[in-house]
PDB file of N, CA and C in Angstrom:
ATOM      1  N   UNK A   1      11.509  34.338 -18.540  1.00  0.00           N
ATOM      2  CA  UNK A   1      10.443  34.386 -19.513  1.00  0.00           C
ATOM      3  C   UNK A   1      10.987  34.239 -20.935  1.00  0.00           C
ATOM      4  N   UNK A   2      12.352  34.751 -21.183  1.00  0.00           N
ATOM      5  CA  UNK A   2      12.902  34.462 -22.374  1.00  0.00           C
ATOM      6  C   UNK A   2      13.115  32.987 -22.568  1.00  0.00           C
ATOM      7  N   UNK A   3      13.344  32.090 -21.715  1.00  0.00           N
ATOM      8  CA  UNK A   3      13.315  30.724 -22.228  1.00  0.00           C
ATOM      9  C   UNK A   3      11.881  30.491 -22.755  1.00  0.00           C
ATOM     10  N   UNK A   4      10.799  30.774 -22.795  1.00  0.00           N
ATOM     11  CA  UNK A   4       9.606  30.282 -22.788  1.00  0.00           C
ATOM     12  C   UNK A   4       9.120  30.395 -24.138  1.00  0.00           C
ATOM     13  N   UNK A   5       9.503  32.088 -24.655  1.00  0.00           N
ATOM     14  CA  UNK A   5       9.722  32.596 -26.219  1.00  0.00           C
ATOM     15  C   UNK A   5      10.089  31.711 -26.801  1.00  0.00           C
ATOM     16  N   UNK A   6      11.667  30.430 -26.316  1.00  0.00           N
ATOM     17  CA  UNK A   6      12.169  30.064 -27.396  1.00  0.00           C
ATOM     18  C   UNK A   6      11.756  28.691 -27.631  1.00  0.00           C
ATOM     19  N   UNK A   7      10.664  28.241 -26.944  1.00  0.00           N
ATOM     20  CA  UNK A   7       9.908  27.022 -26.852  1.00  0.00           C
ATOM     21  C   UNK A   7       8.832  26.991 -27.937  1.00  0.00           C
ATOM     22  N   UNK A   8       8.532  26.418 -28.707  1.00  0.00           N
ATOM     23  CA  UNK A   8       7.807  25.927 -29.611  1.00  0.00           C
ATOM     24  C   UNK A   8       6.564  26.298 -29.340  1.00  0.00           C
ATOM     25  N   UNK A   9       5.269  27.079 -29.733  1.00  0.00           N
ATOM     26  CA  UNK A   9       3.929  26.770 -29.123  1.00  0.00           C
ATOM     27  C   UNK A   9       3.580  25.554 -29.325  1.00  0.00           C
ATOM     28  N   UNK A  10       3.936  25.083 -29.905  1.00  0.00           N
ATOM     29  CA  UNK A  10       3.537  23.268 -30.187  1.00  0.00           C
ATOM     30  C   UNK A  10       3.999  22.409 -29.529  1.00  0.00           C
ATOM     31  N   UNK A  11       4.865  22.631 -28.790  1.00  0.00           N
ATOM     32  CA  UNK A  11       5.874  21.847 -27.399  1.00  0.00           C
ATOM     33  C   UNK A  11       4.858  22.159 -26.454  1.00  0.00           C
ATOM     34  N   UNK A  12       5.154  23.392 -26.277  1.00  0.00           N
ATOM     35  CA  UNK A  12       4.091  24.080 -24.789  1.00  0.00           C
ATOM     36  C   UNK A  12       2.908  23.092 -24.904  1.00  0.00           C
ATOM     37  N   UNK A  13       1.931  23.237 -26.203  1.00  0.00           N
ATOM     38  CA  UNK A  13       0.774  22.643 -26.391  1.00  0.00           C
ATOM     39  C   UNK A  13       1.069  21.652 -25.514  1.00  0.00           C
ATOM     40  N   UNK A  14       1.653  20.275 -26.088  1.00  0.00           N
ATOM     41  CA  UNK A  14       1.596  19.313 -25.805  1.00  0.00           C
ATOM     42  C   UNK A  14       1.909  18.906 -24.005  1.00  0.00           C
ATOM     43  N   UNK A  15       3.211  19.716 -23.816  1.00  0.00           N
ATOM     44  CA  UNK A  15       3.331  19.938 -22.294  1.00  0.00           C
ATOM     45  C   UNK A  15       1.938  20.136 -21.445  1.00  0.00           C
ATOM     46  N   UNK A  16       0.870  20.962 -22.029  1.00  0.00           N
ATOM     47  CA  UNK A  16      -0.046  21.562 -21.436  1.00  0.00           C
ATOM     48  C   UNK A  16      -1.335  20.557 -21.319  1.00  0.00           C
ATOM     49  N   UNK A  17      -1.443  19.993 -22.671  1.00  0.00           N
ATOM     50  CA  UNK A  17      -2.420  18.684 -22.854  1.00  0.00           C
ATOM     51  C   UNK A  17      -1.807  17.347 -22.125  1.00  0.00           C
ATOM     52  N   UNK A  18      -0.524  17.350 -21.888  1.00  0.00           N
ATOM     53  CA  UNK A  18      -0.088  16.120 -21.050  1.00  0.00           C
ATOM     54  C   UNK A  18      -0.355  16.633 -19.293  1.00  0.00           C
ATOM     55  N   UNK A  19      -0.161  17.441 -18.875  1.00  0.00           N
ATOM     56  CA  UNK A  19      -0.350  18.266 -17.783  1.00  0.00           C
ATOM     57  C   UNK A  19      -1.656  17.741 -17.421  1.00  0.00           C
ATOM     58  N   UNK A  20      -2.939  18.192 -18.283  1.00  0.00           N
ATOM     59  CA  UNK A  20      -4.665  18.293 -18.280  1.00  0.00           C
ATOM     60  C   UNK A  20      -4.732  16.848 -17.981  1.00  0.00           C
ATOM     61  N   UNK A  21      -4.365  16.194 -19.021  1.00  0.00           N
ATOM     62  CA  UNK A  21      -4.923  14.748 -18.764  1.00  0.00           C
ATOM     63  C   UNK A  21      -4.614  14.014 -17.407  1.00  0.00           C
ATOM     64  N   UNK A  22      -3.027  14.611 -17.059  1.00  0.00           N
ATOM     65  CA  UNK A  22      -2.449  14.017 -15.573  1.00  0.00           C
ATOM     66  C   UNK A  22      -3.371  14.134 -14.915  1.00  0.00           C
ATOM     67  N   UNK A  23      -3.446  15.547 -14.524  1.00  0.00           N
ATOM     68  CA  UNK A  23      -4.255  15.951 -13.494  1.00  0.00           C
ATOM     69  C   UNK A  23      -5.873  15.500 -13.518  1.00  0.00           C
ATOM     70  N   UNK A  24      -6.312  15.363 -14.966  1.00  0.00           N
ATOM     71  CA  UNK A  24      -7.682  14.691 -14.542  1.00  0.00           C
ATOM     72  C   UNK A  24      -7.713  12.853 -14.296  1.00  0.00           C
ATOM     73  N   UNK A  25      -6.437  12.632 -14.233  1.00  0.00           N
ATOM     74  CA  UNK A  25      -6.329  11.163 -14.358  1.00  0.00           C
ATOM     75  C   UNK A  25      -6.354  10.769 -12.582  1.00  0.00           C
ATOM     76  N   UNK A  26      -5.192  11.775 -12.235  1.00  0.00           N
ATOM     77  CA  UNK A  26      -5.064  11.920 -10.465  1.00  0.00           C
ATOM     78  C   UNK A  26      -5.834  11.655 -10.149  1.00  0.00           C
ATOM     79  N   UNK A  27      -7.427  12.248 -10.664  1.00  0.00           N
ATOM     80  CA  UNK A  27      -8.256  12.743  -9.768  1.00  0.00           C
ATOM     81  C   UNK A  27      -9.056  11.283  -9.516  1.00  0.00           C
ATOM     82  N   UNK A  28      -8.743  10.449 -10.458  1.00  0.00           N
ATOM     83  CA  UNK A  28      -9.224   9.315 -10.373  1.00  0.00           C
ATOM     84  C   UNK A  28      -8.631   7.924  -9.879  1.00  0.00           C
ATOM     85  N   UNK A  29      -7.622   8.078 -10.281  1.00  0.00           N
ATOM     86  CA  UNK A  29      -6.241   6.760 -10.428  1.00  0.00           C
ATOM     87  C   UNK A  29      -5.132   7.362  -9.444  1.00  0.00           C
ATOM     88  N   UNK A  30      -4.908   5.995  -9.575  1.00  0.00           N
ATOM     89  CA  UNK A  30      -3.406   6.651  -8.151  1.00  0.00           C
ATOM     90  C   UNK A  30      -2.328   7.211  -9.398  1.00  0.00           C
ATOM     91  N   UNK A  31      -1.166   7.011  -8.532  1.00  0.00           N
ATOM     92  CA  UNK A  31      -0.411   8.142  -9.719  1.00  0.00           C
ATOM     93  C   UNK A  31       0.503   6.621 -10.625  1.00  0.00           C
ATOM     94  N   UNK A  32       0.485   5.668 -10.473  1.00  0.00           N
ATOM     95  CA  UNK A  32       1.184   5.204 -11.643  1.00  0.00           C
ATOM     96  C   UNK A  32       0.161   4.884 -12.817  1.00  0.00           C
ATOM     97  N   UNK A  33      -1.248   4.642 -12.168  1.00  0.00           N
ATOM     98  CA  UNK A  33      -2.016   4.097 -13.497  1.00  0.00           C
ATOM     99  C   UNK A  33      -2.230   5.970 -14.029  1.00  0.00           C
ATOM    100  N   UNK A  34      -2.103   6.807 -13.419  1.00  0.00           N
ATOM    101  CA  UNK A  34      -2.402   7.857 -14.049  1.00  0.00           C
ATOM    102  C   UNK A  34      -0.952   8.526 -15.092  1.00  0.00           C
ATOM    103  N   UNK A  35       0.250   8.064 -14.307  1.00  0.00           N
ATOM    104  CA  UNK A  35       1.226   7.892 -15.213  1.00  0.00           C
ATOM    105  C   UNK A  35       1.248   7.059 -16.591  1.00  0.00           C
ATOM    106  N   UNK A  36       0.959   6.032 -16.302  1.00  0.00           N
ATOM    107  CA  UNK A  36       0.372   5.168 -17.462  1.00  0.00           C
ATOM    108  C   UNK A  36      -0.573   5.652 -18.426  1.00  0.00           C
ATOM    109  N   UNK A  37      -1.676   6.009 -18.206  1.00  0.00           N
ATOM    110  CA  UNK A  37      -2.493   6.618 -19.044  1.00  0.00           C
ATOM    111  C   UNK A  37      -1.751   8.181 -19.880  1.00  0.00           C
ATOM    112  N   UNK A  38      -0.921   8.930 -19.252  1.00  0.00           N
ATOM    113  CA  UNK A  38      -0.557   9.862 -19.945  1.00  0.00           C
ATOM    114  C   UNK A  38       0.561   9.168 -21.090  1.00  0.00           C
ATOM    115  N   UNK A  39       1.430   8.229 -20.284  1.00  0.00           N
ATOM    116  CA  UNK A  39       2.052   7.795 -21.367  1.00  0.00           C
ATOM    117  C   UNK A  39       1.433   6.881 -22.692  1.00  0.00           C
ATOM    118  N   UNK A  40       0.457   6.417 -22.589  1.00  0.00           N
ATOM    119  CA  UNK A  40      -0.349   5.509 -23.581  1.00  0.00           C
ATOM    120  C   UNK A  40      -0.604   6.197 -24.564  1.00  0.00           C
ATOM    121  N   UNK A  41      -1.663   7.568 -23.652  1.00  0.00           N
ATOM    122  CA  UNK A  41      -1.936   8.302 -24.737  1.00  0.00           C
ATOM    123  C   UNK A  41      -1.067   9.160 -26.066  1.00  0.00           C
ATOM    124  N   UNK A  42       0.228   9.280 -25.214  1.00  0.00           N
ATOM    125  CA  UNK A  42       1.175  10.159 -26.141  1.00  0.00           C
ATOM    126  C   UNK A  42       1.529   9.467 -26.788  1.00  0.00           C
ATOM    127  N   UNK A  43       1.532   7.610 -26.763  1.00  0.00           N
ATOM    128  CA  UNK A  43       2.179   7.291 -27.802  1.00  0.00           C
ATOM    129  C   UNK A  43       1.235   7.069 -28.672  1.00  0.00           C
ATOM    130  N   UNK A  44       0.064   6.509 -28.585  1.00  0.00           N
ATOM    131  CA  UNK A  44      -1.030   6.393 -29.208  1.00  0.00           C
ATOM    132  C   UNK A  44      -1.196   7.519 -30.214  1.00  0.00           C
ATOM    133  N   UNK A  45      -1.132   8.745 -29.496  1.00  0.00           N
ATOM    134  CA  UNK A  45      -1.374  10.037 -30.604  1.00  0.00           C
ATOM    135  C   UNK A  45      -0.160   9.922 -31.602  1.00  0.00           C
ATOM    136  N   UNK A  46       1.149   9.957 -31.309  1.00  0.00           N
ATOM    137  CA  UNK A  46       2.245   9.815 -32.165  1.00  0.00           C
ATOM    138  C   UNK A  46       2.055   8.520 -33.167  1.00  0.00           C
ATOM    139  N   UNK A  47       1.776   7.738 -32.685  1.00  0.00           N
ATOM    140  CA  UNK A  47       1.925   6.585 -33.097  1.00  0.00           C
ATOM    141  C   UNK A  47       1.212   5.985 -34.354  1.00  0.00           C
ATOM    142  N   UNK A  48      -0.090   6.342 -34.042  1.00  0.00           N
ATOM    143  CA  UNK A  48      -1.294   5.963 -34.519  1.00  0.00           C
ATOM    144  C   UNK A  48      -1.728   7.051 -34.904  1.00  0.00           C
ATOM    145  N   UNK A  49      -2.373   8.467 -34.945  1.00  0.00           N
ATOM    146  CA  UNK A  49      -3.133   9.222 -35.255  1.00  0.00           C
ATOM    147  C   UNK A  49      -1.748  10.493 -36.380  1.00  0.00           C
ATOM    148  N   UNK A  50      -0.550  10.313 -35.747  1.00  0.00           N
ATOM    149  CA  UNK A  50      -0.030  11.550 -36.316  1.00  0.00           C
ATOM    150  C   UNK A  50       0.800  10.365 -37.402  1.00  0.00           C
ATOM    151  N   UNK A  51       1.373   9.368 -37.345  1.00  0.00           N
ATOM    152  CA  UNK A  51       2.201   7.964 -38.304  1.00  0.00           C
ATOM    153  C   UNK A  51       1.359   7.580 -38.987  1.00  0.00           C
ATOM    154  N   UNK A  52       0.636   6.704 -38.141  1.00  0.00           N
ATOM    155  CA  UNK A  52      -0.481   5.662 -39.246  1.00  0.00           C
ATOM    156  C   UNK A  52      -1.664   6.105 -40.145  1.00  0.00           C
ATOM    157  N   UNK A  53      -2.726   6.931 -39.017  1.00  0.00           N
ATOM    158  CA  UNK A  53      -3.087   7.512 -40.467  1.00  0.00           C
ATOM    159  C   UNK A  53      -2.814   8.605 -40.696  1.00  0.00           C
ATOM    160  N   UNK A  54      -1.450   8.930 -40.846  1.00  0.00           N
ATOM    161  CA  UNK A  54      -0.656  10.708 -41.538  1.00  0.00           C
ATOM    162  C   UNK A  54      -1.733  11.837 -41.157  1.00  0.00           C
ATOM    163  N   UNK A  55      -2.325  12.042 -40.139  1.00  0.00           N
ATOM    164  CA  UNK A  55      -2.852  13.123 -39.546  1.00  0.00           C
ATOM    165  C   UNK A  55      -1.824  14.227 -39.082  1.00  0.00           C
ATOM    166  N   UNK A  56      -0.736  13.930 -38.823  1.00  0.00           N
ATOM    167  CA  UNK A  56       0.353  14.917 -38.234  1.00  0.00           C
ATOM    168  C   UNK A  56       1.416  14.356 -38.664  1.00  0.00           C
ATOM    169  N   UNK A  57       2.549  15.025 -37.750  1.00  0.00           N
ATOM    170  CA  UNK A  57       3.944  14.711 -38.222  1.00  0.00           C
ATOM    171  C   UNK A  57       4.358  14.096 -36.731  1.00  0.00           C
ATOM    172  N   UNK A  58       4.521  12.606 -36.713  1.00  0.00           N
ATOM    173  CA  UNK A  58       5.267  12.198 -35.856  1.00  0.00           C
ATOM    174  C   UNK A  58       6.256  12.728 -35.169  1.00  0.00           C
ATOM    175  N   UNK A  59       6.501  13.033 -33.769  1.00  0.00           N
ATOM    176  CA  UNK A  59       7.785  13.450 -33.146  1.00  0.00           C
ATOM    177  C   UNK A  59       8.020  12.926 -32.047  1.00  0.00           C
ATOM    178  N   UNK A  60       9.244  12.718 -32.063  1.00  0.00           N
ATOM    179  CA  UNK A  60      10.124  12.029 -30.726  1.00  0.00           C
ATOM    180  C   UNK A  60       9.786  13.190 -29.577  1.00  0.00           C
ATOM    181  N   UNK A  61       9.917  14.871 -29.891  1.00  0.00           N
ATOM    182  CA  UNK A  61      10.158  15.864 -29.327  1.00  0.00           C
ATOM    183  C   UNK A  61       8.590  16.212 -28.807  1.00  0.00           C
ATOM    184  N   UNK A  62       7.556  15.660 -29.559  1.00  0.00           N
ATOM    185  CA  UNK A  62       6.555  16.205 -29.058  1.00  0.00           C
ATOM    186  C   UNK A  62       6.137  14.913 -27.992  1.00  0.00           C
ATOM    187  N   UNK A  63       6.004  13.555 -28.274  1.00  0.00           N
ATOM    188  CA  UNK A  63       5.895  12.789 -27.283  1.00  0.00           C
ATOM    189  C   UNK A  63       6.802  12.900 -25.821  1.00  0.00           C
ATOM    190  N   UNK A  64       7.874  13.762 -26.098  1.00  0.00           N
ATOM    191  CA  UNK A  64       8.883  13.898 -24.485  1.00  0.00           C
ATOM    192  C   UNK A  64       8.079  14.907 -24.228  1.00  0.00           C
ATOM    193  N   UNK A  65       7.197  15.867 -24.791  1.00  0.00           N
ATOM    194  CA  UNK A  65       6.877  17.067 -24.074  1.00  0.00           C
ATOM    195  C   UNK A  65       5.945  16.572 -23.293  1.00  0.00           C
ATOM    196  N   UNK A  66       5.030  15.802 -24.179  1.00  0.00           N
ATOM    197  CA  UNK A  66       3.612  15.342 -23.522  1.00  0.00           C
ATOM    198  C   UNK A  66       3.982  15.013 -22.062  1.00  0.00           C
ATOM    199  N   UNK A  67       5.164  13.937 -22.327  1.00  0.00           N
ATOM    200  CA  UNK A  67       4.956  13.246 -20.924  1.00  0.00           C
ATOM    201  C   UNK A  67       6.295  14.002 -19.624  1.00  0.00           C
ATOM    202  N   UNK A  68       6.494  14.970 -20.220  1.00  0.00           N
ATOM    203  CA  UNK A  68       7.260  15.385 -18.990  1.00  0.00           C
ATOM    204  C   UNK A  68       6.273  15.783 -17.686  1.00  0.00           C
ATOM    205  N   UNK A  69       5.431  16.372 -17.998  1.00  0.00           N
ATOM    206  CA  UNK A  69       4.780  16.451 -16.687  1.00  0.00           C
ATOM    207  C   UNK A  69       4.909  15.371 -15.565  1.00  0.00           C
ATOM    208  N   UNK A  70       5.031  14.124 -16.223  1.00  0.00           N
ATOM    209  CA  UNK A  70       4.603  13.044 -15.090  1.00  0.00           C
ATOM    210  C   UNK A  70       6.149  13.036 -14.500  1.00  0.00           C
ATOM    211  N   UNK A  71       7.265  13.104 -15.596  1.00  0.00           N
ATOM    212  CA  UNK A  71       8.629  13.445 -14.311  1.00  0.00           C
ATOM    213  C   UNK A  71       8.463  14.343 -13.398  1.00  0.00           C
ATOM    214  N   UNK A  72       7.677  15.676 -13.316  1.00  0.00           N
ATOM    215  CA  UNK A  72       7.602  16.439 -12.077  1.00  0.00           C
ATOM    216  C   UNK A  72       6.916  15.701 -11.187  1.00  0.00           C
ATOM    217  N   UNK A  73       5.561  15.093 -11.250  1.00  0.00           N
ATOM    218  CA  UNK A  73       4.784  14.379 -10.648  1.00  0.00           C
ATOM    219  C   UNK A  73       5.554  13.332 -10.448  1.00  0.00           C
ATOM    220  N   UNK A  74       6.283  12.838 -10.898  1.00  0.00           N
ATOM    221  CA  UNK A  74       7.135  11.844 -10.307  1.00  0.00           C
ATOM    222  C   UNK A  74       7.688  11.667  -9.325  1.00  0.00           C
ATOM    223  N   UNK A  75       8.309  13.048  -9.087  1.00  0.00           N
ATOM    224  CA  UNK A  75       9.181  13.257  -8.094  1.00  0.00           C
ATOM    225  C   UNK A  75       8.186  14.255  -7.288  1.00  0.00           C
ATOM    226  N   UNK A  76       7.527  14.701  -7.172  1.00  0.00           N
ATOM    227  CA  UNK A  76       6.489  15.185  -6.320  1.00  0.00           C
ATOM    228  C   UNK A  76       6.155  14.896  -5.657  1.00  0.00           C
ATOM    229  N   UNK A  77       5.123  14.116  -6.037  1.00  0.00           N
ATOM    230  CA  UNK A  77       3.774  13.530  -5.529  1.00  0.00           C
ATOM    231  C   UNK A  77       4.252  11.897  -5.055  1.00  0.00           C
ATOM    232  N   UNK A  78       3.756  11.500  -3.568  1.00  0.00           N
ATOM    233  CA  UNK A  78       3.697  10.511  -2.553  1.00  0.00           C
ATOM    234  C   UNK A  78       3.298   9.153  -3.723  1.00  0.00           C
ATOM    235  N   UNK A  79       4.429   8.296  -3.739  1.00  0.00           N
ATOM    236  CA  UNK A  79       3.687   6.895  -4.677  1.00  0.00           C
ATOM    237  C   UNK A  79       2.689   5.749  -3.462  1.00  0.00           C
ATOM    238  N   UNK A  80       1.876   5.604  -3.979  1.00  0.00           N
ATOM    239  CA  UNK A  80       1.091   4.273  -3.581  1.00  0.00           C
ATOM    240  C   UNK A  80       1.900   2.572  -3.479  1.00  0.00           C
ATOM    241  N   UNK A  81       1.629   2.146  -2.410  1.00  0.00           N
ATOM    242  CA  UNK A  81       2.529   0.852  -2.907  1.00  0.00           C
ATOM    243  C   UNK A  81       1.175   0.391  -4.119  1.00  0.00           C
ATOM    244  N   UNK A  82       1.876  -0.279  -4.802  1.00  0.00           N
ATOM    245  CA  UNK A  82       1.637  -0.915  -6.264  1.00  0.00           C
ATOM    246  C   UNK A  82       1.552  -2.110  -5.768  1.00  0.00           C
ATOM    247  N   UNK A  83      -0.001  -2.750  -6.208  1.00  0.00           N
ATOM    248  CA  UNK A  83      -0.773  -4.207  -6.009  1.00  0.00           C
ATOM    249  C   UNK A  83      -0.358  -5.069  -7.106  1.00  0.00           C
TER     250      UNK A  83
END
């Protein structure tokens, strides 16, 4: 639990909002377009909403958080052959 203290709430956040979206993406998409969509979005938010128009502060650290979830799901979860 002490590693968790020394994690950013703003890391966690993003871990947690990349997590939400996976899982509601699953529920729809197989798992690479749902991989895809988590990654779009994180860059999109970095990219565009927190860079372009200076809404936030761009981070390398917060876009790896977003999308780590999908490395667990990566290695998890059964892939689809890909059409």
């Amino acid at each position: 639990m002490d590693l968790l203290n020394k994690i950013p709430k703003d890391k966690l956040l993003h871990f947690f909002v990349g997590s939400v979206i996976l899982f509601l993406s699953l529920l729809v998409f197989n798992t690479l377009a749902s991989i895809s969509i988590v990654v779009l979005v994180a860059l999109i938010k970095e990219v565009v909403y927190d860079d372009f128009l200076g809404k936030g502060t761009p981070e390398v650290q917060d876009f790896i958080y977003t999308i780590l979830p999908v490395s667990y799901t990566h290695l998890t979860l059964p892939t689809t052959p890909y059409v």
